[in-house]
Protein backbone atom coordinates (compact mmCIF):
# COMPACT_ATOMS: atom_id res chain seq x y z
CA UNK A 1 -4.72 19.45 18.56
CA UNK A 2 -5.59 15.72 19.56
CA UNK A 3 -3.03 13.90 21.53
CA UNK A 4 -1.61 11.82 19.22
CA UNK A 5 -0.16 14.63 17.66
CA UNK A 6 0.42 17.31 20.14
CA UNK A 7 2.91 19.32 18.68
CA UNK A 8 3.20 18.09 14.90
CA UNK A 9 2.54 20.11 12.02
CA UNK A 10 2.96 17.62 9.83
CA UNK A 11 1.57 14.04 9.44
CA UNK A 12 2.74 11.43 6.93
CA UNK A 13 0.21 8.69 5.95
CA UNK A 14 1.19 5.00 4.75
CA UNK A 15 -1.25 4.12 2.04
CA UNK A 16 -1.61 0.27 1.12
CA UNK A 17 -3.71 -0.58 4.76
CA UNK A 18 -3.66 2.38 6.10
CA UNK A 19 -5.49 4.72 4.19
CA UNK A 20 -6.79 1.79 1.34
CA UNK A 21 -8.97 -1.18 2.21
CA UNK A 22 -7.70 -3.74 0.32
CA UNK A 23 -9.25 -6.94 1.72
CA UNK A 24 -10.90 -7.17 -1.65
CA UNK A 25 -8.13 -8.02 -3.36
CA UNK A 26 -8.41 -11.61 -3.24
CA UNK A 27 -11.61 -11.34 -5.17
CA UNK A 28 -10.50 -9.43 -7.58
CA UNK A 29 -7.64 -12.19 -8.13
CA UNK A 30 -10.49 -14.79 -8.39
CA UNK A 31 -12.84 -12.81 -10.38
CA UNK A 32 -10.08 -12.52 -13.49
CA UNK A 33 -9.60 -16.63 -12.87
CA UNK A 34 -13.57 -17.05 -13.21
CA UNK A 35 -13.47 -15.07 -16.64
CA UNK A 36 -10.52 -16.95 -17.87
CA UNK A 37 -11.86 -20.07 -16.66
CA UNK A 38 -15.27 -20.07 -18.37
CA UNK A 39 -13.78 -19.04 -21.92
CA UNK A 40 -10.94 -21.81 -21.09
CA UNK A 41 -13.00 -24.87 -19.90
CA UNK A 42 -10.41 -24.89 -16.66
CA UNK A 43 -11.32 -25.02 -13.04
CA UNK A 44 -11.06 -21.73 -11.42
CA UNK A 45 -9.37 -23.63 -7.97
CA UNK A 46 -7.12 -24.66 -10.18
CA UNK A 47 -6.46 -21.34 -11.93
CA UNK A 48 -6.11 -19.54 -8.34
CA UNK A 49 -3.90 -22.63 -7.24
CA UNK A 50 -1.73 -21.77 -10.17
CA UNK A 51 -1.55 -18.09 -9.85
CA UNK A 52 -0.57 -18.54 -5.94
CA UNK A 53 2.29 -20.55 -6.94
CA UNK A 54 3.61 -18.32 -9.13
CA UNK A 55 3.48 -15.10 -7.26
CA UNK A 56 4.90 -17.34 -4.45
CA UNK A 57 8.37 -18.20 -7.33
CA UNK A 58 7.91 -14.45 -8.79
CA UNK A 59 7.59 -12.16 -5.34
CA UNK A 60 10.64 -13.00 -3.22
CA UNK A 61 12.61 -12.43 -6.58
CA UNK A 62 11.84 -9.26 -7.65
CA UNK A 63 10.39 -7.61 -4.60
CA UNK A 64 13.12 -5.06 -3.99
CA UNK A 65 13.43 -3.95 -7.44
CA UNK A 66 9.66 -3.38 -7.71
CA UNK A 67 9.80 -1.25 -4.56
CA UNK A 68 12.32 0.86 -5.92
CA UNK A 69 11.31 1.23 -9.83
CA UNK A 70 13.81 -1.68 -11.26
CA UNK A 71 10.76 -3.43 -13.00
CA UNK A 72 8.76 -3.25 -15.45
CA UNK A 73 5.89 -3.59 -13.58
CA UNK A 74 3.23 -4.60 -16.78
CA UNK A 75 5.67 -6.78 -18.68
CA UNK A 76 5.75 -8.90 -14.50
CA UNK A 77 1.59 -8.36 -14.53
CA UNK A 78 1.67 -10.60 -17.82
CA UNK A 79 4.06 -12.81 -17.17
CA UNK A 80 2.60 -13.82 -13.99
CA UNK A 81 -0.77 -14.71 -15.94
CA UNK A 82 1.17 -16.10 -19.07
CA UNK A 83 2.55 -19.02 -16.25
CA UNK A 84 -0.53 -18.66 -14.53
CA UNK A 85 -1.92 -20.11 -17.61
CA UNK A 86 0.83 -22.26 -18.74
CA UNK A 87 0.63 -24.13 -15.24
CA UNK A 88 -2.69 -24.98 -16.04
CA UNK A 89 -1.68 -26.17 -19.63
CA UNK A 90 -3.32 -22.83 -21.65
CA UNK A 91 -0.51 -21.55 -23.60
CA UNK A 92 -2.37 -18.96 -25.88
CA UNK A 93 -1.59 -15.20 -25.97
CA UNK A 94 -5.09 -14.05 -25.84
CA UNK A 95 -5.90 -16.22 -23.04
CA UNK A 96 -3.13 -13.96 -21.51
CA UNK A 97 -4.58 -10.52 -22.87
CA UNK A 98 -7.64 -11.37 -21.43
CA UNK A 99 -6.71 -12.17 -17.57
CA UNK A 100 -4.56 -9.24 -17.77
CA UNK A 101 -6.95 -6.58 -18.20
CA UNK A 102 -10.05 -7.94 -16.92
CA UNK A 103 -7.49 -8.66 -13.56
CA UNK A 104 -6.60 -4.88 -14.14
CA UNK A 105 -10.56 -3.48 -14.16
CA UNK A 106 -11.44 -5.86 -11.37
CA UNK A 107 -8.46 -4.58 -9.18
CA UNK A 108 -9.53 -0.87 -10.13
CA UNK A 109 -12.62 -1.26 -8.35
CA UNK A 110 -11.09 -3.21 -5.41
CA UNK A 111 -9.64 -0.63 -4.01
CA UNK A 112 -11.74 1.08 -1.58
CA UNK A 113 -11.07 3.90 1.11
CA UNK A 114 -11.20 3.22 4.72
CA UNK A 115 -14.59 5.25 5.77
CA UNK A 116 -12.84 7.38 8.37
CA UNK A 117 -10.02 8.56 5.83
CA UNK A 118 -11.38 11.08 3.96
CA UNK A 119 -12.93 12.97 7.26
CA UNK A 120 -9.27 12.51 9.04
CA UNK A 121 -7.70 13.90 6.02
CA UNK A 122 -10.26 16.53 5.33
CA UNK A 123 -10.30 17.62 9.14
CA UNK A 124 -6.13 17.67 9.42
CA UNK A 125 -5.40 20.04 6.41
CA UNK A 126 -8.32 22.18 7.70
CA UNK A 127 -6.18 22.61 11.53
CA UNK A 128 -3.44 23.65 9.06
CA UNK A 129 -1.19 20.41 9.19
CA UNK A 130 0.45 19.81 6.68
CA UNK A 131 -0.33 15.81 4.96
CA UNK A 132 2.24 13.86 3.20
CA UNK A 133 2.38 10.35 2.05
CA UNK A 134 5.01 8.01 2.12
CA UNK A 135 4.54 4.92 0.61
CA UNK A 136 6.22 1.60 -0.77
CA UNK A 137 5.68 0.29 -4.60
CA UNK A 138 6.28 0.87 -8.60
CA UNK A 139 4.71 4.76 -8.70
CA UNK A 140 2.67 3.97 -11.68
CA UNK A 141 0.88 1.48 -9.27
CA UNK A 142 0.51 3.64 -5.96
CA UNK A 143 -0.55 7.07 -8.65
CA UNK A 144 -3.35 4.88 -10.41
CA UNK A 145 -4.76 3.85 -6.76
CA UNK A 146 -4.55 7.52 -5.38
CA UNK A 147 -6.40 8.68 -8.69
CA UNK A 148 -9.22 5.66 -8.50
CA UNK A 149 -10.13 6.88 -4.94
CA UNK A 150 -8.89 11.22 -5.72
CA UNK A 151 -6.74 11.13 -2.87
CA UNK A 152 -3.38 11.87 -4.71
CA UNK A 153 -4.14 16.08 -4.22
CA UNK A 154 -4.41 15.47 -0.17
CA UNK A 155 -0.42 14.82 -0.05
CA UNK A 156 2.66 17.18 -0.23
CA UNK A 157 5.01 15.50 -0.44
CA UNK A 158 3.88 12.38 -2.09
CA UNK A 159 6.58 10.32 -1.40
CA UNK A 160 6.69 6.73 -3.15
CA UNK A 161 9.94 3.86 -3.11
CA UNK A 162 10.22 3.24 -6.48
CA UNK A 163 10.50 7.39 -7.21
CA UNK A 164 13.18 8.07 -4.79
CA UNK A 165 14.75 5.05 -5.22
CA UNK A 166 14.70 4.09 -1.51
CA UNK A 167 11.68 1.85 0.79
CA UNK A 168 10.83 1.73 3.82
CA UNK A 169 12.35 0.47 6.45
CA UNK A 170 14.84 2.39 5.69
CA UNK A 171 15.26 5.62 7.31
CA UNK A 172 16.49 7.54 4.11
CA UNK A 173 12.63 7.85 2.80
CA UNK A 174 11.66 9.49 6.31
CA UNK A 175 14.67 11.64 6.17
CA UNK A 176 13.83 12.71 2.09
CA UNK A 177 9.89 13.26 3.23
CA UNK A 178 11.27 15.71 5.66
CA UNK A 179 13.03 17.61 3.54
CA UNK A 180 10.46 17.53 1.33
CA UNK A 181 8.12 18.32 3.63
CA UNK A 182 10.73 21.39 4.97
CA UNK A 183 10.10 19.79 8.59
CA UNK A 184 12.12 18.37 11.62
CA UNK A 185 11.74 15.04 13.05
CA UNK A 186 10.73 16.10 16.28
CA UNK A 187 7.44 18.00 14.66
CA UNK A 188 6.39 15.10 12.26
CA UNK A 189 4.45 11.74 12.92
CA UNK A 190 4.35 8.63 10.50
CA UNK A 191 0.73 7.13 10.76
CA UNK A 192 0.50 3.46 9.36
CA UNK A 193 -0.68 -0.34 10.04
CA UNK A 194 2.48 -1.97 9.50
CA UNK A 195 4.60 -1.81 12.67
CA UNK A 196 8.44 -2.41 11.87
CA UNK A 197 7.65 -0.90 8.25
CA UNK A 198 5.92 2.58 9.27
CA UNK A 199 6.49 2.75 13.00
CA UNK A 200 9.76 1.48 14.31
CA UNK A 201 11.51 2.60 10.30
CA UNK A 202 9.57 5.85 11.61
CA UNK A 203 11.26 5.94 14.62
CA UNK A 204 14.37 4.83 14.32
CA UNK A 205 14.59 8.74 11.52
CA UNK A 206 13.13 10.59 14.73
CA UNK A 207 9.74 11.02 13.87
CA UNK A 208 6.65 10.40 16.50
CA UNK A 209 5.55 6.33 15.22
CA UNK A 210 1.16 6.31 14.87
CA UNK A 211 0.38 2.45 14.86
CA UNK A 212 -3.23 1.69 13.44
CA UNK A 213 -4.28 -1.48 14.91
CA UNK A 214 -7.54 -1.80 13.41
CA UNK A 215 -7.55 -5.83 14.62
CA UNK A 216 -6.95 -5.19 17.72
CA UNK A 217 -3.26 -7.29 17.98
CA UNK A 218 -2.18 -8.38 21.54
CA UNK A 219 1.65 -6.98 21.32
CA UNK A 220 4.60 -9.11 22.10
CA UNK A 221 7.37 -7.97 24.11
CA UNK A 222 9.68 -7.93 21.57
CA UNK A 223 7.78 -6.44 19.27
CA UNK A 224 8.77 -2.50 18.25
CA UNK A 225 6.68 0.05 20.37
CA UNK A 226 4.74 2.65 18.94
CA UNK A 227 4.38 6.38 20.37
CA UNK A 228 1.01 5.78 20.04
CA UNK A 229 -1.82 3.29 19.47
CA UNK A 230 -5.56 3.52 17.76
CA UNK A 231 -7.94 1.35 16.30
CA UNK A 232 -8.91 3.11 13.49
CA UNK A 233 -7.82 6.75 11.61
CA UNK A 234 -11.08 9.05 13.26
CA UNK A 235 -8.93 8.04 16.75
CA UNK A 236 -6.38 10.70 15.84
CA UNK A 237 -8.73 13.40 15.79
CA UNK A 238 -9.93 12.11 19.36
CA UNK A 239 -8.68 14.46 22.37
């Protein structure tokens, strides 16, 4: 077994930066704007201007109840692009329709796998540890990624906020993964990108905190500290 996790048997994975490339996001975001924009005769800056400032109003509002399944997370997709529009003075229902789902087919094929996932996953299950997810979001979200890219069958326990009703930081979703997971703290590891989120949350429930620093981030002092650092997934095969 690698060093990173000498003596686990089981290995939780974040999934939104962790295990997903989602860098093309943004794109995708401007790609439904271009689409609106041509059939609209609006600018798509100003479309993309629009949208920004009303996920900026919308997000800090409803952010915990998305993360633990209090919203109705198509009803907030459309009314994001119904005051998308509005801001931009398109107040038409089909206008609406239409950024909604061609948003929803461009996001689809946004989401990409990092390239040394599937080989970390692949060669962990086959040393007999056991792989479990643990992730924060509105389930039908998180499921519809994990089926775009087939990794949902890799985890058990496939453990997301919004279905148990508790996010991370909190320690309660490490504590309900290990029961899930019928494991201890002390033989478990939380592998993720985001460092008070997935390591120090992590930690702070007993488990071994994997930090993926793909960027390369100088620490701070006062930042949390990680049992381990790597630069990318393939590291935690590395011995």
């Amino acid at each position: 077994m690698p060093d990173a996790l000498l003596g686990i048997d089981t290995v939780f994975f974040d999934l939104d930066g962790t295990l997903l490339d989602e860098s093309g996001l943004p794109a995708a975001v401007r790609g439904a704007c271009e689409v609106i924009a041509a059939g609209a005769e609006l600018a798509v800056d100003d479309l993309l201007a629009s949208n920004t400032r009303v996920w900026a109003d919308l997000w800090p509002e409803v952010y915990e109840e998305w993360m633990i399944g209090a919203v109705d997370v198509g009803a907030l997709g459309t009314e994001a692009w119904r005051q998308t529009l509005a801001g931009c003075g398109v107040r038409d229902e089909d206008a609406v329709r239409l950024a909604v789902t061609t948003h929803e087919q461009l996001e689809r094929r946004a989401h990409r796998v990092y390239p040394d996932a599937v080989a970390v996953l692949d060669a962990l299950r086959e040393r007999g540890v056991r792989i479990g997810l643990v992730t924060n979001g509105a389930a039908a979200v998180q499921r519809a990624k994990l089926r775009a890219v087939e990794l949902e069958s890799y985890f058990d326990p496939l453990i997301i906020s919004s279905e148990v009703g508790v996010m991370k930081p909190q320690p309660g979703i490490f504590e309900h993964a290990l029961v899930q997971a019928g494991t201890t703290p002390d033989r478990a590891a939380m592998v993720g990108d985001h460092l008070w989120h997935d390591v120090e949350a992590a930690q702070s429930a007993g488990l071994r905190g994997v930090w993926i620093d793909r960027r390369g981030v100088e620490p701070k002092a006062e930042w949390p500290r990680p049992n381990v650092v790597v630069p990318g997934l393939a590291h935690l095969l590395a011995r």
